[in-house]
N, C-alpha and C. Protein backbone atom coordinates (compact mmCIF):
# COMPACT_ATOMS: atom_id res chain seq x y z
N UNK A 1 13.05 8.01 6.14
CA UNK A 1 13.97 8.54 5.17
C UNK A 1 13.32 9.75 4.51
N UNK A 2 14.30 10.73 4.68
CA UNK A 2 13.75 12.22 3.58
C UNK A 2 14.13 12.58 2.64
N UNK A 3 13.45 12.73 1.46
CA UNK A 3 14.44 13.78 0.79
C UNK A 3 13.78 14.57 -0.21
N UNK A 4 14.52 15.57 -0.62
CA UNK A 4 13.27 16.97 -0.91
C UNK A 4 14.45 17.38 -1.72
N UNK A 5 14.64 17.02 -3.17
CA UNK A 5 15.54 17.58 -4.35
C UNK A 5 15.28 18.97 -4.30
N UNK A 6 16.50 19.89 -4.59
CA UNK A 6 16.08 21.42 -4.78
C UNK A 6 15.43 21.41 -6.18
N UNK A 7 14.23 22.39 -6.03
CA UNK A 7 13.45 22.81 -7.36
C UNK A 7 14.33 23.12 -8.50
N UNK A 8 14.29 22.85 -9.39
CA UNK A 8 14.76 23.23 -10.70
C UNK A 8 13.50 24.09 -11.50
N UNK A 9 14.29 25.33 -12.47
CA UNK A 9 13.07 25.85 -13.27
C UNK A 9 12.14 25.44 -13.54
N UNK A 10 12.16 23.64 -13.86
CA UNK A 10 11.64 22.40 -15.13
C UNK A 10 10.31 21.68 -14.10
N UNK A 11 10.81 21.86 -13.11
CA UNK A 11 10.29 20.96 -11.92
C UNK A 11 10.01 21.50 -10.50
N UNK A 12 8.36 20.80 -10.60
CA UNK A 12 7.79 21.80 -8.67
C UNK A 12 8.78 20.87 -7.75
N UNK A 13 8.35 21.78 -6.10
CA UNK A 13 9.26 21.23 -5.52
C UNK A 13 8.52 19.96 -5.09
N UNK A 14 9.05 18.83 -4.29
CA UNK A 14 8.47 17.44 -3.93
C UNK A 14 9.01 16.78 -2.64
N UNK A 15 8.01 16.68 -2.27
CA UNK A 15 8.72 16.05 -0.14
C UNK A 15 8.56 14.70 -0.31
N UNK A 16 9.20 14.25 0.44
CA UNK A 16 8.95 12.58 0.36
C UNK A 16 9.51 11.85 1.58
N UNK A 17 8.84 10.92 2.10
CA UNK A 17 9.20 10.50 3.40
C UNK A 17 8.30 9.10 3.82
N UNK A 18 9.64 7.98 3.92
CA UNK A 18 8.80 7.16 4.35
C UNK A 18 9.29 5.97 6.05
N UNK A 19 8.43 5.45 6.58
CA UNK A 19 8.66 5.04 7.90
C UNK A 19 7.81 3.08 7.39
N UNK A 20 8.31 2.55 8.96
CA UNK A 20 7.09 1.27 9.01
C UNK A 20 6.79 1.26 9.95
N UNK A 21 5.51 0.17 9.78
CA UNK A 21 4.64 0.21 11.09
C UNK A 21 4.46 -1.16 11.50
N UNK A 22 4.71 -1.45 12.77
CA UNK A 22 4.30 -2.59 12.87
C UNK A 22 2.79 -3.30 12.84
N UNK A 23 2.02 -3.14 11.77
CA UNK A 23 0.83 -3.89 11.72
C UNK A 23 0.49 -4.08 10.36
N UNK A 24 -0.54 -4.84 10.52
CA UNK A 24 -0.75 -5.61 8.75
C UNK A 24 -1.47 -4.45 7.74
N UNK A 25 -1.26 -4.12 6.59
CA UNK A 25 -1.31 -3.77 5.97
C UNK A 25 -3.22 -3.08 5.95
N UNK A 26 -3.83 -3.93 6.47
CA UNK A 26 -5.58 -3.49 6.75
C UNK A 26 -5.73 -2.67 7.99
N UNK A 27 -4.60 -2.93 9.18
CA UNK A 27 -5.01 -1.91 9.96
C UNK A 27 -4.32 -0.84 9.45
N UNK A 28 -3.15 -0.49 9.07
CA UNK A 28 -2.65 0.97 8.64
C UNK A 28 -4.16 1.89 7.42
N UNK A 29 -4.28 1.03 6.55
CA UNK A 29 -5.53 1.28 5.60
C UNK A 29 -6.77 2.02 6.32
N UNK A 30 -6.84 0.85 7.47
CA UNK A 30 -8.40 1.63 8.52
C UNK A 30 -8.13 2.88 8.95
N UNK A 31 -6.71 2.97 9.52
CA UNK A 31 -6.29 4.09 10.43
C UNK A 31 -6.15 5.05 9.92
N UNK A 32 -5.72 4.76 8.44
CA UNK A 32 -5.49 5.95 8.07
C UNK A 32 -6.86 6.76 7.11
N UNK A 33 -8.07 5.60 7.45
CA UNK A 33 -9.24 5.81 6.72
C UNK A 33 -10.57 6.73 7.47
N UNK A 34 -9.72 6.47 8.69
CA UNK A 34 -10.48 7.23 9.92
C UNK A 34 -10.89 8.63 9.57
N UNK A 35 -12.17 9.26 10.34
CA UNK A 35 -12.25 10.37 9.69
C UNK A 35 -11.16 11.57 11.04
N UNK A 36 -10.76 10.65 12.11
CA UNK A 36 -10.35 11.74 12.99
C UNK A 36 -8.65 11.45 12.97
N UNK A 37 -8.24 10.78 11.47
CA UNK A 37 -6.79 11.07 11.46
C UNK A 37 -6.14 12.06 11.60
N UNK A 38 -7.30 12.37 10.84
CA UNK A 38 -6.18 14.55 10.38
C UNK A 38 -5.76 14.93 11.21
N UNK A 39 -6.92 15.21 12.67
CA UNK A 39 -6.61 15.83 14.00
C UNK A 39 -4.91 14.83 14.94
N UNK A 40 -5.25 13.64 14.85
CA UNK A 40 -4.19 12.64 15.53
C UNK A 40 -3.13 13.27 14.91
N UNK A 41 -2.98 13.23 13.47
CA UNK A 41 -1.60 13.07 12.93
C UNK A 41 -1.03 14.34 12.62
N UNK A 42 -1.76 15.82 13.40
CA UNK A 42 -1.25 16.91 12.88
C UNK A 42 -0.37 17.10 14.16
N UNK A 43 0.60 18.06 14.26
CA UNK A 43 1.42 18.07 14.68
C UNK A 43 0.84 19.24 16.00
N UNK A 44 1.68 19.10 17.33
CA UNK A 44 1.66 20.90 17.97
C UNK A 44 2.72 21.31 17.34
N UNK A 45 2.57 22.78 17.38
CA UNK A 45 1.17 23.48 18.09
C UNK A 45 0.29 24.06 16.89
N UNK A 46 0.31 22.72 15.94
CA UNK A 46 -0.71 23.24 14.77
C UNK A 46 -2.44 22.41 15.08
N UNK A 47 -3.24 23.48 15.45
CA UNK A 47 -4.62 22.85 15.28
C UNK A 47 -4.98 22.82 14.38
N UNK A 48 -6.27 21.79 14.25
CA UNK A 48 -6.62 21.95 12.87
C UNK A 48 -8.30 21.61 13.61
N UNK A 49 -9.53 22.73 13.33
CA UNK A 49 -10.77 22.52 13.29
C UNK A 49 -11.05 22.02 11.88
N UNK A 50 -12.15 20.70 12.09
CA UNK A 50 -12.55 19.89 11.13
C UNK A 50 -14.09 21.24 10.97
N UNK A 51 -14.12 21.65 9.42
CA UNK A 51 -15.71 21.83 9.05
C UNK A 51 -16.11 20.61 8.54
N UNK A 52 -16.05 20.01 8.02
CA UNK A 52 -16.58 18.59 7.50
C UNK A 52 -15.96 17.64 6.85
N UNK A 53 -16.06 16.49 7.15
CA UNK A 53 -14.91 14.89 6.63
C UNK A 53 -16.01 13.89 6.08
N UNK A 54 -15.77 13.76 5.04
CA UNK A 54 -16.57 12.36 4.47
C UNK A 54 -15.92 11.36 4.62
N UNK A 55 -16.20 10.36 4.69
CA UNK A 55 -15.52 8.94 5.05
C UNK A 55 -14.03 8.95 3.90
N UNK A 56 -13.33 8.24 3.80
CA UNK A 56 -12.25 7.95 2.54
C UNK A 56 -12.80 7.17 1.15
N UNK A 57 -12.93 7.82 0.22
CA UNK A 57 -13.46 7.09 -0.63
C UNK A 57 -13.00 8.11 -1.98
N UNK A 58 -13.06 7.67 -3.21
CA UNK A 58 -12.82 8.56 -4.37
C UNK A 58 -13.79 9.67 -4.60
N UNK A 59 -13.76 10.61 -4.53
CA UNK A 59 -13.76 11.90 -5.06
C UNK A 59 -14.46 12.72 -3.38
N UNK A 60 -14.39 11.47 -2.51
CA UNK A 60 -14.42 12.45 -0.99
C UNK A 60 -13.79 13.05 -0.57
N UNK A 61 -14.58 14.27 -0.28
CA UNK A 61 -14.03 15.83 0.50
C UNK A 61 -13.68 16.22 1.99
N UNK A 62 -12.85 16.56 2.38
CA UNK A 62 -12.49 17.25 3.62
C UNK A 62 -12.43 18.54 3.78
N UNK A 63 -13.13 19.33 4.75
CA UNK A 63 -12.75 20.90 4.38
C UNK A 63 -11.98 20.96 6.15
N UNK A 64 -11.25 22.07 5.86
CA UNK A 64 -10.79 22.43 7.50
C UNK A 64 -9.61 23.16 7.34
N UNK A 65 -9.45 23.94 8.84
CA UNK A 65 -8.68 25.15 9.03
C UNK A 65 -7.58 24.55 9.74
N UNK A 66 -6.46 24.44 9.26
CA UNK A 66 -4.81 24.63 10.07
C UNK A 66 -4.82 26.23 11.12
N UNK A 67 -4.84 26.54 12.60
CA UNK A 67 -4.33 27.40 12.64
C UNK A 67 -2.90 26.91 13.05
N UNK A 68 -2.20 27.79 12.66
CA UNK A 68 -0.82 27.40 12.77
C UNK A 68 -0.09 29.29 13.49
N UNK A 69 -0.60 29.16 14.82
CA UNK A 69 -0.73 30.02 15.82
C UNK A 69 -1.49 30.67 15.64
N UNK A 70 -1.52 32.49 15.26
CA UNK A 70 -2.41 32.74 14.81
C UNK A 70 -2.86 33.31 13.30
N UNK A 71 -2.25 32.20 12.52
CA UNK A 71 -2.76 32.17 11.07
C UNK A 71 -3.88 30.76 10.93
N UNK A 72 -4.58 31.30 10.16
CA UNK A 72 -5.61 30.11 9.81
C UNK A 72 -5.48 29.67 7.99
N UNK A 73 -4.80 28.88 8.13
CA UNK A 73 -5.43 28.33 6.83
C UNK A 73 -6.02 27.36 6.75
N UNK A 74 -6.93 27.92 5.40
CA UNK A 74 -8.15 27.13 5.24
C UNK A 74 -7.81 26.35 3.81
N UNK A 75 -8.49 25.06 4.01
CA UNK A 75 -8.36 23.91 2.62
C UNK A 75 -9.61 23.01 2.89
N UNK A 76 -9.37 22.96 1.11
CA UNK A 76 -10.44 21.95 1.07
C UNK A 76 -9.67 20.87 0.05
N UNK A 77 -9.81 19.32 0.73
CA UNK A 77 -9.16 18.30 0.01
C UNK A 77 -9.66 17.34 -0.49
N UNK A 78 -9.72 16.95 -1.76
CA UNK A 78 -10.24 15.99 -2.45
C UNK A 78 -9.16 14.74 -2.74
N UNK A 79 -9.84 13.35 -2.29
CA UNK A 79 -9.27 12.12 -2.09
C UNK A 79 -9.72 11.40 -3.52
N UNK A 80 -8.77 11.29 -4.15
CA UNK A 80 -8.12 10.33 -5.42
C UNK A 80 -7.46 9.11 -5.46
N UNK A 81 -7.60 8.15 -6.20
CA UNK A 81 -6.90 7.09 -6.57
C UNK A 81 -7.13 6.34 -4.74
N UNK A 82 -8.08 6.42 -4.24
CA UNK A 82 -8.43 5.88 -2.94
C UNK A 82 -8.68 4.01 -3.22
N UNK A 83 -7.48 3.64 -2.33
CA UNK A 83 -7.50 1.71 -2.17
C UNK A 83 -7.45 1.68 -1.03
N UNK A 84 -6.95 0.47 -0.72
CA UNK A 84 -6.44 -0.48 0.28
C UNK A 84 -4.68 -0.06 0.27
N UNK A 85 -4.69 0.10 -0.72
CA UNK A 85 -2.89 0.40 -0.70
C UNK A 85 -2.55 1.84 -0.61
N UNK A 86 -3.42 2.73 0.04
CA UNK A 86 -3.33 4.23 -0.27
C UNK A 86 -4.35 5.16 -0.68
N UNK A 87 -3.65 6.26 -0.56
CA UNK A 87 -4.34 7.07 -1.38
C UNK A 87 -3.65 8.44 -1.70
N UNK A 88 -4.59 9.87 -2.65
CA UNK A 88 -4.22 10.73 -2.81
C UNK A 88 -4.72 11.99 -2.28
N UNK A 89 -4.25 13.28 -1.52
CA UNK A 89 -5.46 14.41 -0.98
C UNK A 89 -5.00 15.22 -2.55
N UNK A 90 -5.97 15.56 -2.73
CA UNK A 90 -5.56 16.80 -3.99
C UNK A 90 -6.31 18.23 -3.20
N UNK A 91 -5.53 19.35 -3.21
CA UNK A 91 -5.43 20.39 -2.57
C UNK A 91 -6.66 21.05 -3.51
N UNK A 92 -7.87 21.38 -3.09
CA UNK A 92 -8.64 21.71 -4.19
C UNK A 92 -9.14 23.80 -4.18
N UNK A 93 -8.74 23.98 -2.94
CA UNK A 93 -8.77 25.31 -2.35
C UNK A 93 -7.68 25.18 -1.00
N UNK A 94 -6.79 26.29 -0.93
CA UNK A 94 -5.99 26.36 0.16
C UNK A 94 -4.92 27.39 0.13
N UNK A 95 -3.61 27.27 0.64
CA UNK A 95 -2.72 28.13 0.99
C UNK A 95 -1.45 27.93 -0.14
N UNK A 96 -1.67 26.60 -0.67
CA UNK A 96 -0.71 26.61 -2.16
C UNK A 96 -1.36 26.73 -3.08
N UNK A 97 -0.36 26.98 -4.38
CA UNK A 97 -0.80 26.85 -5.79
C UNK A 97 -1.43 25.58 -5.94
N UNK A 98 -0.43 24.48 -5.20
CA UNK A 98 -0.78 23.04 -5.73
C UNK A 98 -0.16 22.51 -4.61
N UNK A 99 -0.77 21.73 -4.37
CA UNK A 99 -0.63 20.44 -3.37
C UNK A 99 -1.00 19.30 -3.74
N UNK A 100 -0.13 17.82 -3.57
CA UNK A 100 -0.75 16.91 -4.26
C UNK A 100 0.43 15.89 -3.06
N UNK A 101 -0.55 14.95 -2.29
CA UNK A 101 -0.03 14.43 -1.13
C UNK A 101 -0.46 12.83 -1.26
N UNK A 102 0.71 12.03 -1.63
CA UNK A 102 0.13 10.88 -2.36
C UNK A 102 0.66 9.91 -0.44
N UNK A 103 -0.26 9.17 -0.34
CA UNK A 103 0.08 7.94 0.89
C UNK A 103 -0.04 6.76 0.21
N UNK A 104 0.81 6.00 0.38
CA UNK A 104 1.39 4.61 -0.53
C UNK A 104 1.51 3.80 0.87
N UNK A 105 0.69 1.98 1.00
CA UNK A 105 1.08 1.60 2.02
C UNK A 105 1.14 -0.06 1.36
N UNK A 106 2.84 -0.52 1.79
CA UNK A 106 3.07 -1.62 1.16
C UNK A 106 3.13 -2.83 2.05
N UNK A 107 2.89 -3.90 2.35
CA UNK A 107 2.92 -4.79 3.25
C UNK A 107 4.20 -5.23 2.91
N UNK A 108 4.99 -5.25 3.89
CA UNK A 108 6.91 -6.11 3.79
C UNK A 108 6.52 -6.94 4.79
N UNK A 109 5.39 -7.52 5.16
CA UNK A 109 5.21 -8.90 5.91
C UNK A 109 3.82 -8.81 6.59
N UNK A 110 3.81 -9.80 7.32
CA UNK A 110 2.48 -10.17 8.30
C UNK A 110 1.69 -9.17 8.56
N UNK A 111 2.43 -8.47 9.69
CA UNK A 111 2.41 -7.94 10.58
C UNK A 111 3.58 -6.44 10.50
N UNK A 112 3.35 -5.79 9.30
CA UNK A 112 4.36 -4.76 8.91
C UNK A 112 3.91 -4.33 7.48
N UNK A 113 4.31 -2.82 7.57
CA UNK A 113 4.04 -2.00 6.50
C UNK A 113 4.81 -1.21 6.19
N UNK A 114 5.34 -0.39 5.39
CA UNK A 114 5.61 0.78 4.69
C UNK A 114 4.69 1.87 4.40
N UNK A 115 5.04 2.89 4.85
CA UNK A 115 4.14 3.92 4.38
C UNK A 115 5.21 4.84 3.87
N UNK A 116 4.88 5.04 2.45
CA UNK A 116 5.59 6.22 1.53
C UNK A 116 5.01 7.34 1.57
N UNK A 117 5.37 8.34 1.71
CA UNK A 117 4.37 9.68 1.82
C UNK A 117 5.11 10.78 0.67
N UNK A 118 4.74 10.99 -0.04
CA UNK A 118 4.97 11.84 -1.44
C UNK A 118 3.88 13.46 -1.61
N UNK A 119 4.73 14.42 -1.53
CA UNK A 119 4.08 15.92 -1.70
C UNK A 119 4.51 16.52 -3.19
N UNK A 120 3.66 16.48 -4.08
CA UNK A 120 4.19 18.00 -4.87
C UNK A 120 3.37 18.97 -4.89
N UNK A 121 3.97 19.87 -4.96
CA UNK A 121 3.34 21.41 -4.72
C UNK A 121 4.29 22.37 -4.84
N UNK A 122 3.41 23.49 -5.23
CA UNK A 122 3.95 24.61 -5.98
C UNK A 122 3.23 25.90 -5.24
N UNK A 123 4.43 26.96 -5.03
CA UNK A 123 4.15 28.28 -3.81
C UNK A 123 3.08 29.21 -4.83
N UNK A 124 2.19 29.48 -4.41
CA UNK A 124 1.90 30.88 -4.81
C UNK A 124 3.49 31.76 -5.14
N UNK A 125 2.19 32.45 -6.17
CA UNK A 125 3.83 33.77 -6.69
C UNK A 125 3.51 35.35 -5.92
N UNK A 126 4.46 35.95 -5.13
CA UNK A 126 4.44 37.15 -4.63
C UNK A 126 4.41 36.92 -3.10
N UNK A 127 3.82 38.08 -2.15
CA UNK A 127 3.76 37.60 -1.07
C UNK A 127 2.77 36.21 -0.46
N UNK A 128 1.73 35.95 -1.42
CA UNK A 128 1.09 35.02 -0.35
C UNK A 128 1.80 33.74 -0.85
N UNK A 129 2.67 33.47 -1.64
CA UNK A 129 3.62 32.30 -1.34
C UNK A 129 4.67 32.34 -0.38
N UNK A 130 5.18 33.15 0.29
CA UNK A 130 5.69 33.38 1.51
C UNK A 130 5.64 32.59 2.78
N UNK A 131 4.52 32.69 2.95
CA UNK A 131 3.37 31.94 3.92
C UNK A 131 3.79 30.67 3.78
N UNK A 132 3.73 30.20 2.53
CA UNK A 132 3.58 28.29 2.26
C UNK A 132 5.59 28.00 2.18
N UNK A 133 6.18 29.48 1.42
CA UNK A 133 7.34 28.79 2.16
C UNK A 133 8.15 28.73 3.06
N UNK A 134 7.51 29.71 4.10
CA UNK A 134 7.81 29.28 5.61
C UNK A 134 7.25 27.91 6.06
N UNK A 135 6.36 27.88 6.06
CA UNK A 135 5.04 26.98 6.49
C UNK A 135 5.63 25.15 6.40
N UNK A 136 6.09 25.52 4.88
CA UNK A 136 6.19 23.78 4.12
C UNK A 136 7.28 24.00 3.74
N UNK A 137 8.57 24.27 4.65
CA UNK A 137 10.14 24.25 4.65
C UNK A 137 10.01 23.18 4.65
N UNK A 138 11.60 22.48 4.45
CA UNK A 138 11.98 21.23 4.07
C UNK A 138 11.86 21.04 6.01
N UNK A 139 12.61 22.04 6.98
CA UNK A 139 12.65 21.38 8.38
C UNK A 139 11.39 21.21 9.10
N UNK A 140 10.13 21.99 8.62
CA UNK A 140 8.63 22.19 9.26
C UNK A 140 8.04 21.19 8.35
N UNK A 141 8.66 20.41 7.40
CA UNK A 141 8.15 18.75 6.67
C UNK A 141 8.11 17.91 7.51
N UNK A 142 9.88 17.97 7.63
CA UNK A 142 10.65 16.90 8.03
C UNK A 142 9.67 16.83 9.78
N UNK A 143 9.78 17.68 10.10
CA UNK A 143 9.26 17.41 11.79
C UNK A 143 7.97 17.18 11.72
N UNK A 144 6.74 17.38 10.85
CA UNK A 144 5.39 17.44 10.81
C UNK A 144 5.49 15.59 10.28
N UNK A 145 6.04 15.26 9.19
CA UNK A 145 6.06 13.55 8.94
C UNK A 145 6.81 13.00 9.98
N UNK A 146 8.00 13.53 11.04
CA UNK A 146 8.32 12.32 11.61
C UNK A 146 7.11 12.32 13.23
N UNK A 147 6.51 13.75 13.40
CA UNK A 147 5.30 12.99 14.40
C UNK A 147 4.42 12.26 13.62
N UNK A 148 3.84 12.12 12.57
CA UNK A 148 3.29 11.23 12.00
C UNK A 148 3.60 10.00 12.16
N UNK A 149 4.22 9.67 11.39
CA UNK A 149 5.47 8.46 11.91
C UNK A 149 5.29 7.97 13.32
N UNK A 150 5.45 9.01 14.31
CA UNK A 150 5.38 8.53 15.60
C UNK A 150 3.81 8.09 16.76
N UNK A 151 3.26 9.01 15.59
CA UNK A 151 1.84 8.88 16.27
C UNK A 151 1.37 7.56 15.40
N UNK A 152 1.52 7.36 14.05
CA UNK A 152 0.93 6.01 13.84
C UNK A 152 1.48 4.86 13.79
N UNK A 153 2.88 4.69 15.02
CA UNK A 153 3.49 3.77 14.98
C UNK A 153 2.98 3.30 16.53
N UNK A 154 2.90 4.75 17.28
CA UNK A 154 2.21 4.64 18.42
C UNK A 154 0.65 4.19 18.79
N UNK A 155 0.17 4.19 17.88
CA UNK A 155 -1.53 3.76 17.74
C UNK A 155 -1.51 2.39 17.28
N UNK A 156 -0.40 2.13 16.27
CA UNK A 156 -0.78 0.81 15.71
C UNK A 156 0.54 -0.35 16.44
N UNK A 157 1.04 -0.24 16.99
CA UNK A 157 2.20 -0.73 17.88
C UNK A 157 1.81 -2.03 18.24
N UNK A 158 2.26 -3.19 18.02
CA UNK A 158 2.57 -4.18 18.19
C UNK A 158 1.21 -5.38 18.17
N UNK A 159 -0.10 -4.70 18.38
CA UNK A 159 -1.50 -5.20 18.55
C UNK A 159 -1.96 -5.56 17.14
N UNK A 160 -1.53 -4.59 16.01
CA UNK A 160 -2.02 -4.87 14.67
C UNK A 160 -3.76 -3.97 14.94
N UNK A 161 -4.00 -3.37 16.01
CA UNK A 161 -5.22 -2.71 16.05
C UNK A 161 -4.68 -1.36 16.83
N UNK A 162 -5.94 -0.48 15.92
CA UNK A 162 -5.53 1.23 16.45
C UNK A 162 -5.97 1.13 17.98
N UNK A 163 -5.44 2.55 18.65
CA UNK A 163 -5.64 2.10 19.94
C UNK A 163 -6.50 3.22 20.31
């Protein structure tokens, strides 16, 4: 499910999107604790070179380049409010004003999860917000979370273990 309210003066804009998975609530947590998620769950034909990943933990850093053909952006992300039930990347250097990418993962049974995925962020002003709102359209969301969706429904599929 998507949905991405139009910005109001009052209010940044906000993506939101959520899917389930068939496995228990500790393997989605691992998988998504991995340090080689980023690469799995990014989409083509966007690469992304890792400069460095610390494990998932509170106030751990990720740095690394999206090229997204031949533009490179570069970020560095700091992980907040890090559980078992989630976590937060906070955009700490990058291609937006603000980025703030919350993963919420709820167990609805055994062997099944929810994953909520929540963005707010705010464009740069002038041309280099341009960039982020081509980039992080509501349709280049929508298609970047539903391979997500598909790649970690595909890894965690029916075994309850990544594959």
């Amino acid at each position: 499910m998507i949905s991405t309210p139009a910005p109001s003066e009052n209010r940044l804009p906000t993506f939101d999107y959520n899917f389930t998975v068939p496995a228990p609530l500790t393997e989605v947590a691992a998988f998504h604790s991995d340090t080689r998620a980023l690469k799995l769950l990014t989409p083509p034909p966007t690469i992304v070179r890792i400069h460095s990943v610390e494990p998932l933990a509170e106030g751990s850093v990720s740095k690394f380049t999206l090229w997204v053909g031949p533009i490179p952006l570069r970020w560095t992300a700091v992980h907040r409010n890090v559980s078992q039930r989630g976590f937060t990347d906070v955009q700490a250097e990058g291609p937006a004003a603000r980025w703030e990418h919350t993963h919420t993962f709820t167990p609805i049974g055994p062997d099944q999860t929810r994953i909520d995925e929540h963005i707010d962020y705010q464009h740069r002003s002038g041309w280099r917000g341009l960039l982020t709102r081509v980039l992080f359209a509501r349709a280049n969301l929508s298609f970047m979370f539903a391979y997500r969706a598909w790649v970690t429904r595909r890894r965690l599929r029916g075994t309850g273990r990544a594959r």
